[in-house]
C-alpha atoms as a PDB file:
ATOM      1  CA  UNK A   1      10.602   2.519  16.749  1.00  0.00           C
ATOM      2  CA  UNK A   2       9.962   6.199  16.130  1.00  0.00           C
ATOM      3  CA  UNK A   3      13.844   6.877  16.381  1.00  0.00           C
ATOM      4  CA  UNK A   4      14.763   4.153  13.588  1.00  0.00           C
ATOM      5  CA  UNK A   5      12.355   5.452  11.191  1.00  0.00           C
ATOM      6  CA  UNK A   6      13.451   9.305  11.674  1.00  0.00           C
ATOM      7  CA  UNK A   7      16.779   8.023  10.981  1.00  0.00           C
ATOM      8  CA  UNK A   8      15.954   5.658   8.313  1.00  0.00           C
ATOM      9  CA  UNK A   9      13.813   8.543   6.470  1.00  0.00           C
ATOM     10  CA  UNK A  10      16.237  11.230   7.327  1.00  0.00           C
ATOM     11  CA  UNK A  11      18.802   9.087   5.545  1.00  0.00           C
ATOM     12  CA  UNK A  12      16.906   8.988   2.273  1.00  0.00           C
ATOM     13  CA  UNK A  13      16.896  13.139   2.442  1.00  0.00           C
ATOM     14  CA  UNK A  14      20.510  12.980   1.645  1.00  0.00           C
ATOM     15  CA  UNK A  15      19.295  11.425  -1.606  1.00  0.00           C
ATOM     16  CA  UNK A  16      16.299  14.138  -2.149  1.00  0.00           C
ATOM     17  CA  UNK A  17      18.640  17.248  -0.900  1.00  0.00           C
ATOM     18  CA  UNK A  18      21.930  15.844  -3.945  1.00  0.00           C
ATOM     19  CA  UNK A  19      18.839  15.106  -6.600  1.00  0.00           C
ATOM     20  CA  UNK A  20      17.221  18.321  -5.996  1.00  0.00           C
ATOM     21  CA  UNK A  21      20.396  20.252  -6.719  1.00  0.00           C
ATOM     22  CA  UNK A  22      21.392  18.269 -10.177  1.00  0.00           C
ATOM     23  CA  UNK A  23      17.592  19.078 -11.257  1.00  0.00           C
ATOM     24  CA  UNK A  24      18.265  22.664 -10.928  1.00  0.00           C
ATOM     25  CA  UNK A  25      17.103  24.201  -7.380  1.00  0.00           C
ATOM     26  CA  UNK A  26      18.642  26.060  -5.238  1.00  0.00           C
ATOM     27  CA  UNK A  27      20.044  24.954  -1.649  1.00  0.00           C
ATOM     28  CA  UNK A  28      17.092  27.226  -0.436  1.00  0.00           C
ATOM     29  CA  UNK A  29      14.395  25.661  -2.200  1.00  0.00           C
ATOM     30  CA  UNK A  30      15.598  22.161  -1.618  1.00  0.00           C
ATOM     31  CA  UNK A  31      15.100  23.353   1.884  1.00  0.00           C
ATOM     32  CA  UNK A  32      11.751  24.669   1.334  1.00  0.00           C
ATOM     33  CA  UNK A  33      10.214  21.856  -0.174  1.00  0.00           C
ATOM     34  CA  UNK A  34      11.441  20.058   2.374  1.00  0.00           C
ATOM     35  CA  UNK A  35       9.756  22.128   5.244  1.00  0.00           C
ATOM     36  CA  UNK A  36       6.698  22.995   3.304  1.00  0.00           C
ATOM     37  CA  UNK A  37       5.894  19.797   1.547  1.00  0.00           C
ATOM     38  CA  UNK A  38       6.934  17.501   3.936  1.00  0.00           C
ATOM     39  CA  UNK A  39       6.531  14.562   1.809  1.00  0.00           C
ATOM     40  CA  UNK A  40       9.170  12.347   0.077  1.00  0.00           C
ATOM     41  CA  UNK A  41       7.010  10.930  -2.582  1.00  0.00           C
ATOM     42  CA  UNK A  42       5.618  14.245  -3.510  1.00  0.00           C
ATOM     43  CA  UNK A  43       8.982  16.090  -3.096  1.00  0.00           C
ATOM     44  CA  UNK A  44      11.034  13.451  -5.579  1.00  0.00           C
ATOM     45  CA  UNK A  45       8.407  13.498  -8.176  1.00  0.00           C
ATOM     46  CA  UNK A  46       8.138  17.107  -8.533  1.00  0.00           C
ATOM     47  CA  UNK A  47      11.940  17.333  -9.021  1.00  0.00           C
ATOM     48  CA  UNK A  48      11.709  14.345 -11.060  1.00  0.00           C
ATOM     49  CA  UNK A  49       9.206  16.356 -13.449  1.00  0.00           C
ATOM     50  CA  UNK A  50      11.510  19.990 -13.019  1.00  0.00           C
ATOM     51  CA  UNK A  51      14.879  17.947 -14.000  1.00  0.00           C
ATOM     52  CA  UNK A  52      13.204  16.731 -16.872  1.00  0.00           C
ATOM     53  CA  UNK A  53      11.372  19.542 -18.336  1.00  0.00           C
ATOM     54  CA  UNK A  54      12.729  22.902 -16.516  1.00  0.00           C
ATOM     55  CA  UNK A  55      10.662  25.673 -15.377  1.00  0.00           C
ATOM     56  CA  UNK A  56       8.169  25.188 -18.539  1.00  0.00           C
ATOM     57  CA  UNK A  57       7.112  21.630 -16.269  1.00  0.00           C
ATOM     58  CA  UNK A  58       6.022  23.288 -13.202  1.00  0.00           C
ATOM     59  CA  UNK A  59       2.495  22.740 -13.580  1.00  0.00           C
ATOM     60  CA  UNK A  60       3.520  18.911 -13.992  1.00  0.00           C
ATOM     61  CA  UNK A  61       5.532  19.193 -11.299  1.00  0.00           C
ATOM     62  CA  UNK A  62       3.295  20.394  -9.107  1.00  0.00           C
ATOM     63  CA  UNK A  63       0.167  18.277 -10.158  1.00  0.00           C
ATOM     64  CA  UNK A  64       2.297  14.838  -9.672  1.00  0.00           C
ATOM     65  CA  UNK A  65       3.185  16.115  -6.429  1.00  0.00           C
ATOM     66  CA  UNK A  66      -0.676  16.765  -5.633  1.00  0.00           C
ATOM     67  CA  UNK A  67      -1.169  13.547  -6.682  1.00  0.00           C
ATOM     68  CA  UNK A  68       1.105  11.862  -4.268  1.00  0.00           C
ATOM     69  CA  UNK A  69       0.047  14.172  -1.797  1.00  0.00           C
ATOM     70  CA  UNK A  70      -3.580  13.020  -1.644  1.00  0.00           C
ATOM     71  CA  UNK A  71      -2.800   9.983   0.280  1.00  0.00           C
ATOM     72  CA  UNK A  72      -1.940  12.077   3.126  1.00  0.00           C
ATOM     73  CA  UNK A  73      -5.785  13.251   3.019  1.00  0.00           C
ATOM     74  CA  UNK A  74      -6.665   9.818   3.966  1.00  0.00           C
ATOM     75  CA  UNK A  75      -3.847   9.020   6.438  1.00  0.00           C
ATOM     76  CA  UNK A  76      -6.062  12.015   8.209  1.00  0.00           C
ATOM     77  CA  UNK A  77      -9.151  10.519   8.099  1.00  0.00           C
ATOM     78  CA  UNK A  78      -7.830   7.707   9.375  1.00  0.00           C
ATOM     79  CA  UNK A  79      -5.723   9.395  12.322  1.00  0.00           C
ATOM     80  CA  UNK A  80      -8.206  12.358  13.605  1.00  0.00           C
ATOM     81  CA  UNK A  81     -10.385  10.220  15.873  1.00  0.00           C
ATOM     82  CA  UNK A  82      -6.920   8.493  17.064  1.00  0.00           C
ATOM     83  CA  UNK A  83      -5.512  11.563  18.263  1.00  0.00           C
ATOM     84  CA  UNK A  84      -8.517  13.081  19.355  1.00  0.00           C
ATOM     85  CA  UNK A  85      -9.320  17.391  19.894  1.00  0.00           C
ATOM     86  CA  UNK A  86      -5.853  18.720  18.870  1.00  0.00           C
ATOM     87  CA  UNK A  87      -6.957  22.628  19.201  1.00  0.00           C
ATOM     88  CA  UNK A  88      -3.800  24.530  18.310  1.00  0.00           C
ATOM     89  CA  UNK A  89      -1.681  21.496  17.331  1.00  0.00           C
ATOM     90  CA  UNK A  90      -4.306  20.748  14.442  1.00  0.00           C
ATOM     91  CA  UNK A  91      -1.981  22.480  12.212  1.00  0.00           C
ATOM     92  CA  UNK A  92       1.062  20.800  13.144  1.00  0.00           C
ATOM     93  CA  UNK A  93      -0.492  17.514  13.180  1.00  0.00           C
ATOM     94  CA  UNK A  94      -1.567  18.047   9.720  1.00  0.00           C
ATOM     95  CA  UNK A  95       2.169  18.895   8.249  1.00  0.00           C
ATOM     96  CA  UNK A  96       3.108  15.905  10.478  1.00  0.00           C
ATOM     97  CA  UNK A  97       0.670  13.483   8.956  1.00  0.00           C
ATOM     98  CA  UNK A  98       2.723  11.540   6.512  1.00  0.00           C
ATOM     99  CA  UNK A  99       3.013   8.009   5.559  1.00  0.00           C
ATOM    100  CA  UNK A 100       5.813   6.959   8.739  1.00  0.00           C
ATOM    101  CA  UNK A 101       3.659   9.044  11.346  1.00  0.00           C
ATOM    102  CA  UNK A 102       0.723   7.244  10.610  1.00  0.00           C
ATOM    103  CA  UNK A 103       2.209   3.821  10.319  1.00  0.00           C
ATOM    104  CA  UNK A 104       4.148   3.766  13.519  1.00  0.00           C
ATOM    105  CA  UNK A 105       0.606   5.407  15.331  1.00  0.00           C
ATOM    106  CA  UNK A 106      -1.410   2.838  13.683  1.00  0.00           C
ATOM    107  CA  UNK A 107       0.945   0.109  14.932  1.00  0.00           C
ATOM    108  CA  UNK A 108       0.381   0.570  18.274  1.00  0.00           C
ATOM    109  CA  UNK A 109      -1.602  -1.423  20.928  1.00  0.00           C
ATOM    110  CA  UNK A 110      -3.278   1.400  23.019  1.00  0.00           C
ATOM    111  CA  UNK A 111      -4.428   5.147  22.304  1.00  0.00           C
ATOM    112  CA  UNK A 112      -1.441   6.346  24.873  1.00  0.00           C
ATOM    113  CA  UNK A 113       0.897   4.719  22.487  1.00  0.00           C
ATOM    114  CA  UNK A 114      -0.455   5.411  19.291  1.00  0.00           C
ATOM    115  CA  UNK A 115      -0.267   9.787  19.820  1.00  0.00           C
ATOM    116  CA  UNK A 116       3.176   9.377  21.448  1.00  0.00           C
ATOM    117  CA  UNK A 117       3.600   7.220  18.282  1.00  0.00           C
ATOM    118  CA  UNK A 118       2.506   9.454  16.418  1.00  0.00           C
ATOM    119  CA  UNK A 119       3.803  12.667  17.577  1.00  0.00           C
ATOM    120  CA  UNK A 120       7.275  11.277  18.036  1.00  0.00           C
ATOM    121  CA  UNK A 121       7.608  10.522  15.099  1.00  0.00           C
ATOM    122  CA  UNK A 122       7.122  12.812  13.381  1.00  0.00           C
ATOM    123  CA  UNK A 123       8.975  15.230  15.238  1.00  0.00           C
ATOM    124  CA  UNK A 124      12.215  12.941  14.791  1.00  0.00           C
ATOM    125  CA  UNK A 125      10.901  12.426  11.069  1.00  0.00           C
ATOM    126  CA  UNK A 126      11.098  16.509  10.256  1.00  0.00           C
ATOM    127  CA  UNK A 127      14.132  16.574  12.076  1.00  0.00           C
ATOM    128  CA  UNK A 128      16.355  14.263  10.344  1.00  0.00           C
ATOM    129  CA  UNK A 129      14.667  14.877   6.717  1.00  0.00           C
ATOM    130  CA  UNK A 130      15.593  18.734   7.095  1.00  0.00           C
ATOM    131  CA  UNK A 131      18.646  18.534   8.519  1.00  0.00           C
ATOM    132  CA  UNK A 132      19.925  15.627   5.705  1.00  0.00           C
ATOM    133  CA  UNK A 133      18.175  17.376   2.616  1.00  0.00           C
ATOM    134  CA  UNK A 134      20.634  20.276   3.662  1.00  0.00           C
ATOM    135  CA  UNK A 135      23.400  18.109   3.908  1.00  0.00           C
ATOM    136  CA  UNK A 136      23.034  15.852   0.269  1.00  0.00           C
ATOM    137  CA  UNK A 137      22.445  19.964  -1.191  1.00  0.00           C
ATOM    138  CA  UNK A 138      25.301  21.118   0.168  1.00  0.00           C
ATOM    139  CA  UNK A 139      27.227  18.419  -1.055  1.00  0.00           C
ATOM    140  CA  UNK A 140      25.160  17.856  -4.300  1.00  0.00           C
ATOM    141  CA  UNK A 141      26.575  16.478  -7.078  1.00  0.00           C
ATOM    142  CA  UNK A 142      29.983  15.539  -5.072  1.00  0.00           C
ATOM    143  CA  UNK A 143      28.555  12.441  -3.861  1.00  0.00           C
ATOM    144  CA  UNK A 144      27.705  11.245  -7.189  1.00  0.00           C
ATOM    145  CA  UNK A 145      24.756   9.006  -7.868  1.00  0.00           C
ATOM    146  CA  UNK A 146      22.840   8.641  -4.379  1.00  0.00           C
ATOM    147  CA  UNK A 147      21.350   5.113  -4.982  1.00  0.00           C
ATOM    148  CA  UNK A 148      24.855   3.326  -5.269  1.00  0.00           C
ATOM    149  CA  UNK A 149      25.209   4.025  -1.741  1.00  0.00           C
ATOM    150  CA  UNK A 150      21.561   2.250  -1.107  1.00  0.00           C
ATOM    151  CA  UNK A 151      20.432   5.916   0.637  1.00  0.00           C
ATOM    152  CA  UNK A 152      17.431   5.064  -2.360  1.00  0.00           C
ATOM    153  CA  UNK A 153      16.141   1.874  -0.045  1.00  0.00           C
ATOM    154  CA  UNK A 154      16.568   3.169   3.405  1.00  0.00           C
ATOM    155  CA  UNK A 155      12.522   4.530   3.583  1.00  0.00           C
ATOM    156  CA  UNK A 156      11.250   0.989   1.393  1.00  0.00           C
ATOM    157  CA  UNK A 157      13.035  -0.735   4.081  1.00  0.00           C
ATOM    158  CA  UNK A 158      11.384   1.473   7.251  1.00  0.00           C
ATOM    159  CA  UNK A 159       7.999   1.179   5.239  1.00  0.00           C
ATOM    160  CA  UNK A 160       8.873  -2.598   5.268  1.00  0.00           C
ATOM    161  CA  UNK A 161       9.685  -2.945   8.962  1.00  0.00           C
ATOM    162  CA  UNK A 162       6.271  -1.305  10.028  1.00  0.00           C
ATOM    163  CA  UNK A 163       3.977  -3.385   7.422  1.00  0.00           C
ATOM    164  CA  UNK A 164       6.083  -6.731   8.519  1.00  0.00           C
ATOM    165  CA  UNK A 165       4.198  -7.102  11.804  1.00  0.00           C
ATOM    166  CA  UNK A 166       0.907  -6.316  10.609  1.00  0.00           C
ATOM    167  CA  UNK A 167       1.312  -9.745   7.993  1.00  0.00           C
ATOM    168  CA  UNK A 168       0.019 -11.912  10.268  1.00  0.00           C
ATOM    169  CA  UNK A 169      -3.195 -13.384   8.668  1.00  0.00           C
ATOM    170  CA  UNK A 170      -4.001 -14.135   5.209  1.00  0.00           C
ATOM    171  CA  UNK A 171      -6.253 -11.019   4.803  1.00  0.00           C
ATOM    172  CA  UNK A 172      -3.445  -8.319   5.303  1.00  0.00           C
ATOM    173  CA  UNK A 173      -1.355 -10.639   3.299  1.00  0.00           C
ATOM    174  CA  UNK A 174      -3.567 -10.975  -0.063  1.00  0.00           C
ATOM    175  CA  UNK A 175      -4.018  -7.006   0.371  1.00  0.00           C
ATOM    176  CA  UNK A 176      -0.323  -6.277   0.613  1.00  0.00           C
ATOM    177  CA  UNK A 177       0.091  -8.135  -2.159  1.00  0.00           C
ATOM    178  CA  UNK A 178      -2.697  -6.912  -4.304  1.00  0.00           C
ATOM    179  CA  UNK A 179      -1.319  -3.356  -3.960  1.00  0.00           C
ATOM    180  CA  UNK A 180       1.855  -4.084  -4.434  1.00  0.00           C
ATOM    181  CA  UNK A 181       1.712  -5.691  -7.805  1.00  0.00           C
ATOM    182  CA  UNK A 182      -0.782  -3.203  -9.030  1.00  0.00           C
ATOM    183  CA  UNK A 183       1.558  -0.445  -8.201  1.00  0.00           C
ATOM    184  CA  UNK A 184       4.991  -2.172  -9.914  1.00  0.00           C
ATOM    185  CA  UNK A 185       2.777  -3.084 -12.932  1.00  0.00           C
ATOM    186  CA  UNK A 186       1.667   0.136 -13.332  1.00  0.00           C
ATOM    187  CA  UNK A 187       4.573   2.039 -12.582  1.00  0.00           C
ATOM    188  CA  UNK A 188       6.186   2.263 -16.232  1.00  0.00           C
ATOM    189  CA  UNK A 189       2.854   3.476 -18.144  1.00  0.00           C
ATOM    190  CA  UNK A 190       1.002   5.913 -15.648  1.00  0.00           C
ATOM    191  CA  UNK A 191       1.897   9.390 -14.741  1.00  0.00           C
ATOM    192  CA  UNK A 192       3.510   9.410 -11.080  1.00  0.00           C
ATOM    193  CA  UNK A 193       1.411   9.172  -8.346  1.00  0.00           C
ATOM    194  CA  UNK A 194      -1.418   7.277  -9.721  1.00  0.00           C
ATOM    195  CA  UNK A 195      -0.457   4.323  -9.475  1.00  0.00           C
ATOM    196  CA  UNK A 196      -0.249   4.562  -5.839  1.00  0.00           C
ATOM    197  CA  UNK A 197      -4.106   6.107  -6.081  1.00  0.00           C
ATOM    198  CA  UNK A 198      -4.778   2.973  -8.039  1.00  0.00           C
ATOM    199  CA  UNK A 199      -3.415   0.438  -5.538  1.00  0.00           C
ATOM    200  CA  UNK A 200      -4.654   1.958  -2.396  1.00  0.00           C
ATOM    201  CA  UNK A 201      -7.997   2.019  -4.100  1.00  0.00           C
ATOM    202  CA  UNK A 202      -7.438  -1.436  -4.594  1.00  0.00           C
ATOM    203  CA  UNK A 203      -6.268  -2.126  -1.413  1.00  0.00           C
ATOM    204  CA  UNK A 204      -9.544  -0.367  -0.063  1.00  0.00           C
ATOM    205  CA  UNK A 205     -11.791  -2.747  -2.213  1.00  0.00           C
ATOM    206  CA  UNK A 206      -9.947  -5.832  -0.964  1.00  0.00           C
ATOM    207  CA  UNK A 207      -9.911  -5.499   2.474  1.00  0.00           C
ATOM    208  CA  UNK A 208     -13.477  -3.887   2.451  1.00  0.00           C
ATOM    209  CA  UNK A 209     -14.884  -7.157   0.935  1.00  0.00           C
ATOM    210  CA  UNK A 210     -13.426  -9.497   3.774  1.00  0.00           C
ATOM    211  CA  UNK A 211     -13.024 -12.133   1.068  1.00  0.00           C
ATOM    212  CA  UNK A 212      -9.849 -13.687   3.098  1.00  0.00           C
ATOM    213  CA  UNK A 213     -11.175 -13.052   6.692  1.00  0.00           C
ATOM    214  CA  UNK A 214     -11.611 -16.200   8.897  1.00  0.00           C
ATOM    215  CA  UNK A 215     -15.431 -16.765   9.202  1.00  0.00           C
ATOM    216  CA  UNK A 216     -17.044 -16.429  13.006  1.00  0.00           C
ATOM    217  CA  UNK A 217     -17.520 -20.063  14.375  1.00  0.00           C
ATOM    218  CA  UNK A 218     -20.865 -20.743  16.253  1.00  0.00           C
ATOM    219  CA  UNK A 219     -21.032 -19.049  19.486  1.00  0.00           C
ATOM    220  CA  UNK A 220     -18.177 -16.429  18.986  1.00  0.00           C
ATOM    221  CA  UNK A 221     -19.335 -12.915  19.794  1.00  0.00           C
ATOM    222  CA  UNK A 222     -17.576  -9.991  17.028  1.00  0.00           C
END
């Protein structure tokens, strides 16, 4: 699993490394952002922001990509008592904390599993994303428009694959949902990045209340 989704992820840096060069960077600050930020969703919107506006936009550009970013902060609540005392690796596991990492960790059965998981990940993750940011800027605007060869679906579909198994019970299903429509409705009128921050809030509300989750019979122990 954590090979597919380093592949699948790397494949969408092609797309990230060509768009990053049409907005304006430089090969070597495609490259950065990818080793530094370490996060799609924050890495496309803050070219999205520069390509539109120039260097006047980079306090946008920057506070979009915070935005995005934030989620991460929670992905790291979630995952420090997972992966237990880290001591010197607490820095890398923080740069490696990103939306695959934790989903394939999270996926997993045992606490063995779920830091090889993790850690495997997102070494194969960094990998691929640096290596095929360099290769889309290198061949930047030669390949044309990245999303007519689908490179623009390849990490929706990993993100699909991991939240597929999980949709098992009507709870995880009416949460899915809820945050998924809140997001796509809210896509075309807020700035980018909240309305991820809107639907994982939403998410968090939903599947705090336990509206959907099958009620204890008499006798059963929680």
């Amino acid at each position: 699993m954590s090979l597919g989704v380093g592949i699948a992820t790397g494949l969408y840096g092609i797309s990230f490394g060509a768009l990053a060069v049409a907005a304006g960077l430089e090969i070597w600050q495609a490259q950065l952002l990818s080793i530094l930020m370490f996060s799609g969703g924050s890495q496309f919107a803050f070219i999205g922001v520069v390509a539109t506006g120039g260097v006047a936009s980079l306090p946008a550009a920057i506070a979009s990509a915070w935005l995005l970013g934030i989620r991460n902060g929670f992905y790291a609540l979630q995952m420090k008592p997972l992966l237990g005392s880290l001591g010197w690796r607490t820095p890398i596991a923080a740069q490696l904390n990103i939306d695959e990492t934790t989903g394939v960790a999270t996926a997993q059965s045992n606490l063995p599993d779920t830091r090889k998981g993790f850690w495997l990940t997102g070494i194969y993750v960094f990998v691929f994303w640096n290596l095929l940011t360099l290769f889309g800027s290198l061949l930047g605007s030669s390949i044309g428009d990245p999303s007519a060869f689908g490179l623009d679906a390849a990490a929706a579909a990993a993100f699909l694959g991991l939240l597929w198994p999980r949709l098992k019970a009507l709870q995880p299903i009416v949460v899915a949902t809820a945050a998924a429509v809140i997001a796509v409705l809210l896509t075309p009128v807020l700035s980018p990045g909240l309305p991820i921050l809107v639907a994982a809030l939403a998410a968090v509300i939903v599947g705090g209340l336990n509206l959907f989750k099958p009620k204890m019979q008499a006798g059963e122990v929680q």
